[in-house]
N, C-alpha and C. Protein backbone atom coordinates (compact mmCIF):
# COMPACT_ATOMS: atom_id res chain seq x y z
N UNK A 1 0.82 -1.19 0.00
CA UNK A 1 0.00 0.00 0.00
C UNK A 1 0.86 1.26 0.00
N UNK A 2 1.93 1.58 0.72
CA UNK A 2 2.87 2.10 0.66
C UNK A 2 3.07 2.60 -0.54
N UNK A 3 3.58 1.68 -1.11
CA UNK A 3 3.89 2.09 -3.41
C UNK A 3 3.34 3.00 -3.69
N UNK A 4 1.51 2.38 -3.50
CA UNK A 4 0.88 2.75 -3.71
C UNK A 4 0.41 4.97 -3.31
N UNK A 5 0.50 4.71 -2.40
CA UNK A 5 0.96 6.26 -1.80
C UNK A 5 2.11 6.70 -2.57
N UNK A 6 3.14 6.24 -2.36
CA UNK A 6 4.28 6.90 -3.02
C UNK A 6 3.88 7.76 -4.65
N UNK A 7 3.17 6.38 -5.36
CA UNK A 7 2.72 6.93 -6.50
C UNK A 7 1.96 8.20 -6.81
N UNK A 8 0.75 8.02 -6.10
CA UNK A 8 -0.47 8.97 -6.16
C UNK A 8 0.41 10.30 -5.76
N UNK A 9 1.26 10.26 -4.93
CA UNK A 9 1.64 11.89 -4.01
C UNK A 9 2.37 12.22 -5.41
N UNK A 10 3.30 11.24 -6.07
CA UNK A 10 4.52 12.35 -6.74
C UNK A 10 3.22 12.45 -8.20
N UNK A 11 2.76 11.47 -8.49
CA UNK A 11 1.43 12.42 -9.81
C UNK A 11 0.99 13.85 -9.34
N UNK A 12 0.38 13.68 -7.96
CA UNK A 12 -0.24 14.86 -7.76
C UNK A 12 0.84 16.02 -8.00
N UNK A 13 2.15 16.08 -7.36
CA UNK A 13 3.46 16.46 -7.06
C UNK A 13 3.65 17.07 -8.36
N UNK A 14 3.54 16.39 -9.21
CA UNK A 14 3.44 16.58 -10.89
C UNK A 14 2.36 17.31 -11.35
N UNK A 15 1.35 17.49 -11.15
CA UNK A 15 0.20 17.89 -11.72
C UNK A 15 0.09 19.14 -11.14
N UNK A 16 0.40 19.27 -10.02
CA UNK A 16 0.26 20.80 -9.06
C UNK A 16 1.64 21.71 -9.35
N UNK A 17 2.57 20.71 -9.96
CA UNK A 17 4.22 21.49 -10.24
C UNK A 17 4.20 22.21 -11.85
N UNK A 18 3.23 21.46 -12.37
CA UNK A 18 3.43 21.90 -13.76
C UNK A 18 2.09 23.40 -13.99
N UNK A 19 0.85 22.81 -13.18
CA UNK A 19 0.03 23.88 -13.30
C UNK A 19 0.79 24.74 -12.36
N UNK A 20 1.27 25.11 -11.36
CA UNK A 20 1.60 26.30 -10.69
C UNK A 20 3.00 26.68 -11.68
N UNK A 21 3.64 26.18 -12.34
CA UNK A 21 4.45 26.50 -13.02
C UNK A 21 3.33 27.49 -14.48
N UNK A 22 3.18 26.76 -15.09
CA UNK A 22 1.90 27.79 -15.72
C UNK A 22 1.35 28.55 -15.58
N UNK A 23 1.08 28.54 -14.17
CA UNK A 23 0.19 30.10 -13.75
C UNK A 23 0.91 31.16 -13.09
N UNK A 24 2.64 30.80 -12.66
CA UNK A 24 3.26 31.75 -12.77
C UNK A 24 3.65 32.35 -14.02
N UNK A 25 3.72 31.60 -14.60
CA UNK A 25 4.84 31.88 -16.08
C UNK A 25 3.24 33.00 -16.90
N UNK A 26 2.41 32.37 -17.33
CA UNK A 26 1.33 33.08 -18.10
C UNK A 26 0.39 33.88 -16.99
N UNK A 27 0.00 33.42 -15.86
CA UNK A 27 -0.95 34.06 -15.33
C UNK A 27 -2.34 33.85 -15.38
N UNK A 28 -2.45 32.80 -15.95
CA UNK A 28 -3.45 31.83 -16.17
C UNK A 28 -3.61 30.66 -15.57
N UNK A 29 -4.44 29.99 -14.71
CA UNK A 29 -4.75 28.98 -14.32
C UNK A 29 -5.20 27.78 -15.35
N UNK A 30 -4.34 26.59 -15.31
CA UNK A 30 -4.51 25.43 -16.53
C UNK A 30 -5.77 24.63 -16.55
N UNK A 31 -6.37 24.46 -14.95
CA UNK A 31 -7.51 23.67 -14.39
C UNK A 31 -8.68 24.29 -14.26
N UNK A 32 -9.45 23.52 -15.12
CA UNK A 32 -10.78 24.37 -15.89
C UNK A 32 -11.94 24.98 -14.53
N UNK A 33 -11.88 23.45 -13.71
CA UNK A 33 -12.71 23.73 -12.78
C UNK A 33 -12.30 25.12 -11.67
N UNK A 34 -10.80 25.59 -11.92
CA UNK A 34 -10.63 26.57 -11.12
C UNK A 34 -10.40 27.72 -11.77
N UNK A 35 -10.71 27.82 -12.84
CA UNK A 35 -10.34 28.92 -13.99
C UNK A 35 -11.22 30.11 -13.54
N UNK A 36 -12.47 30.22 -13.42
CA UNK A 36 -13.34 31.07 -13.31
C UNK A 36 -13.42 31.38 -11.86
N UNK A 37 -12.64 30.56 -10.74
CA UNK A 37 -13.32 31.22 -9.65
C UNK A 37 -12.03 31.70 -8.70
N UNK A 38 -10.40 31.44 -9.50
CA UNK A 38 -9.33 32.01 -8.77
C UNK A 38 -9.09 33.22 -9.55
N UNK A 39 -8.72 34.52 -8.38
CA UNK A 39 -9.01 35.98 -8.91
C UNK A 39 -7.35 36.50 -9.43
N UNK A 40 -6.83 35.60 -8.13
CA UNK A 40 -5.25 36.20 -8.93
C UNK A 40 -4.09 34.91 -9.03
N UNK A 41 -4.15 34.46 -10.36
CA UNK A 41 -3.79 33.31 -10.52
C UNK A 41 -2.02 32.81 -10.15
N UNK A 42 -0.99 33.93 -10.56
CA UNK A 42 -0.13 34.01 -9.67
C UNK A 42 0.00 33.43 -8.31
N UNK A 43 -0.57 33.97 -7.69
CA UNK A 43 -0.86 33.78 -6.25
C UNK A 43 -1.50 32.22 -5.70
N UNK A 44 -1.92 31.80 -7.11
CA UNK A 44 -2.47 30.15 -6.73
C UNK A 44 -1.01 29.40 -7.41
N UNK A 45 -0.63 30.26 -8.11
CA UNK A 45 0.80 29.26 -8.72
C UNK A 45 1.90 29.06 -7.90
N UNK A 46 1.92 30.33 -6.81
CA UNK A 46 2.83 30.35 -5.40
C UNK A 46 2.65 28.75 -4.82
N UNK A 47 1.22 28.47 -4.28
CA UNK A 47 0.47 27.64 -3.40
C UNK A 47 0.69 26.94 -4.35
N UNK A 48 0.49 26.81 -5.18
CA UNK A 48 0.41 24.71 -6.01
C UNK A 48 2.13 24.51 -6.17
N UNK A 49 2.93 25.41 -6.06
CA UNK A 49 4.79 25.03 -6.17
C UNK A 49 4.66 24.84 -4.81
N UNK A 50 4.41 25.32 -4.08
CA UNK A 50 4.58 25.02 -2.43
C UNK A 50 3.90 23.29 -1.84
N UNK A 51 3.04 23.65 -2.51
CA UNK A 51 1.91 22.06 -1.81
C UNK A 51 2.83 20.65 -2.87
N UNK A 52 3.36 21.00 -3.70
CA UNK A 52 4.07 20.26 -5.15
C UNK A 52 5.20 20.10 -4.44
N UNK A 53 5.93 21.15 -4.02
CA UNK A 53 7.33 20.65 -3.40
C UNK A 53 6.90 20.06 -1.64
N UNK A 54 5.68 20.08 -1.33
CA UNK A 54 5.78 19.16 -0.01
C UNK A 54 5.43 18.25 -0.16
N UNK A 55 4.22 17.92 -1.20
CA UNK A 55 4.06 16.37 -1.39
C UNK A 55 5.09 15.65 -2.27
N UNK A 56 6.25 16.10 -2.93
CA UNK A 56 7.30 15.59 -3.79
C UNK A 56 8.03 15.02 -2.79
N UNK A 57 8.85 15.95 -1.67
CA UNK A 57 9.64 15.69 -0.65
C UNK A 57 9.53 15.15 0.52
N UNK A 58 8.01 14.65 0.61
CA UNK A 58 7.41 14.06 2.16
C UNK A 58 8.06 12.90 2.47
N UNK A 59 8.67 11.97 1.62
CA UNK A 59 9.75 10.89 1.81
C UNK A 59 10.98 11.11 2.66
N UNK A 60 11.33 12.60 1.97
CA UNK A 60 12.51 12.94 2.09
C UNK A 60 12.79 13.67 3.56
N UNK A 61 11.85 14.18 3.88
CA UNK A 61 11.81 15.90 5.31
C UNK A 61 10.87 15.08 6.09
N UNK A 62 11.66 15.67 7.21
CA UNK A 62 10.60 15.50 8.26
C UNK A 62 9.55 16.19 8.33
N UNK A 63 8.30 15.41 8.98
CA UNK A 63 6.88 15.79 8.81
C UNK A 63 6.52 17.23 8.98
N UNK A 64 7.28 17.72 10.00
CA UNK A 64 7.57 19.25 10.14
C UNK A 64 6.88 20.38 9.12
N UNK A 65 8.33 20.01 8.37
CA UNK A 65 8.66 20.43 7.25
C UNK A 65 8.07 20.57 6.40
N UNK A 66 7.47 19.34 6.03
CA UNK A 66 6.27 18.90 4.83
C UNK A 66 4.99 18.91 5.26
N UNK A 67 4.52 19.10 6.20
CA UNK A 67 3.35 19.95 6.73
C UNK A 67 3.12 21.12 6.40
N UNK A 68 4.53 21.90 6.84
CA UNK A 68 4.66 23.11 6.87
C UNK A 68 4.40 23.85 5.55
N UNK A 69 5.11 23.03 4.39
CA UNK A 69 5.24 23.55 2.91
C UNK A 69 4.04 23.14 2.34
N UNK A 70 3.11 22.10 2.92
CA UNK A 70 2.10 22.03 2.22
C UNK A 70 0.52 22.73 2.68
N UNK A 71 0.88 22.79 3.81
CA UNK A 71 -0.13 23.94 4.69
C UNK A 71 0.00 25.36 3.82
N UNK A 72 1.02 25.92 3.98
CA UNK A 72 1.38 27.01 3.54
C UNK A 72 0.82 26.87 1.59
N UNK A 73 1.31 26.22 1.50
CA UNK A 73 0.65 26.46 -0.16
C UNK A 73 -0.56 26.19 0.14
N UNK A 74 -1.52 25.97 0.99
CA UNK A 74 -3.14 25.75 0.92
C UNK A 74 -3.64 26.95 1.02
N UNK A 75 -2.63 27.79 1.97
CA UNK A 75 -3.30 28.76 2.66
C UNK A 75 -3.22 29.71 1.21
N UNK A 76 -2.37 29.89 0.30
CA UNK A 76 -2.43 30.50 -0.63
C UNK A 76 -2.85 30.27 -1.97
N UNK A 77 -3.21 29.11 -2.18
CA UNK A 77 -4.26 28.74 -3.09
C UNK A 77 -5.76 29.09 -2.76
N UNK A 78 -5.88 29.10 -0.89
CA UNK A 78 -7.18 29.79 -0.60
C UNK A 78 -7.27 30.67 -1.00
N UNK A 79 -6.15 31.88 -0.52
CA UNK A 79 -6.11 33.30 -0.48
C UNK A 79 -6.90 33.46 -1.91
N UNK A 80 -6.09 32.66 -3.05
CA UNK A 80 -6.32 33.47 -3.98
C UNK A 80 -7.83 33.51 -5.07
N UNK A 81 -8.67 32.34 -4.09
CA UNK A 81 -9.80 32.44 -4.83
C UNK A 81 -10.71 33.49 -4.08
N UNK A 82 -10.12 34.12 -2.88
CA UNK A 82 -10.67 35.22 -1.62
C UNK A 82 -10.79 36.50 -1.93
N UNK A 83 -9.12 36.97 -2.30
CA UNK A 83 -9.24 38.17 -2.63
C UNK A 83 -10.25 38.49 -3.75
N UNK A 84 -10.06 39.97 -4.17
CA UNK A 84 -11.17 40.58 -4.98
C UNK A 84 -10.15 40.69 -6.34
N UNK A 85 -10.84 40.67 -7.40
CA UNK A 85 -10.69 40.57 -8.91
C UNK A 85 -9.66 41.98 -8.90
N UNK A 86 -8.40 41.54 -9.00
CA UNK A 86 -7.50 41.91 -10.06
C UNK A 86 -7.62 42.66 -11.74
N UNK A 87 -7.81 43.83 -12.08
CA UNK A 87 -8.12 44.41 -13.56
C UNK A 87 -7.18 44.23 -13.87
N UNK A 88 -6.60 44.02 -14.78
CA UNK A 88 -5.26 44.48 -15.62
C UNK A 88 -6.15 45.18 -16.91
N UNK A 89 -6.99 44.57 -17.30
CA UNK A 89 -7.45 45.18 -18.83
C UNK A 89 -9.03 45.29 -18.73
N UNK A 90 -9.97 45.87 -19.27
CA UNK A 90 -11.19 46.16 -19.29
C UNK A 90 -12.01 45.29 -19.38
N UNK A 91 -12.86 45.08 -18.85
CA UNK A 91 -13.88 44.00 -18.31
C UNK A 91 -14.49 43.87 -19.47
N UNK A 92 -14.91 42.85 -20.37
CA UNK A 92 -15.73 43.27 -21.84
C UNK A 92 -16.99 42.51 -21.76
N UNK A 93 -16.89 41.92 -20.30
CA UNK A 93 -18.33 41.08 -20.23
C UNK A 93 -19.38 41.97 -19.83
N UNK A 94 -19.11 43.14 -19.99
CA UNK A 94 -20.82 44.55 -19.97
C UNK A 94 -20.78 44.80 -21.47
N UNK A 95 -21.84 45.52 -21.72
CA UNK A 95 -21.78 45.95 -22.77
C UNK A 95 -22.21 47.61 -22.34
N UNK A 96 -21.97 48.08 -23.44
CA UNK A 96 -22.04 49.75 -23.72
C UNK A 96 -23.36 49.86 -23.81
């Protein structure tokens, strides 16, 4: 069962490393179901490299540690569906 864990954490590890890598780099969130409801996507790409590097390394660090790094990226994947909408460019979903 063990393996089994091992496996599932480093996919996830993978899946949360590559989308938070994406949503720093573009600023866009990759995961559809969270596309529309995280306001500053940056800020969720912080939290998914953080929660990615604690479930990658939980083998490796003491529980501490990997609590710590994966708590902490939760708290900022929360943040960022919390705060309020970010403009950079004009809202085009009103009309004139």
């Amino acid at each position: 069962m063990s393996t089994f864990f091992l496996a599932v954490g480093l996919v996830m590890a993978l899946v949360l490393g590559v989308a938070g890598s994406v949503a720093l780099v573009t600023g866009r969130v990759v995961l559809p179901w969270l596309r529309g409801s995280t306001t500053r996507p940056r800020l969720w790409g912080v939290g998914a490299l953080l929660s990615a590097g604690g479930l990658a390394g939980a083998r490796l660090m003491p529980f501490e540690v990997d609590a710590l790094l994966v708590l902490s990226g939760l708290v900022f994947m929360g943040a960022s569906q919390f705060f309020g909408p970010r403009r950079t460019q004009p809202d085009r979903t009103t009309t004139p």
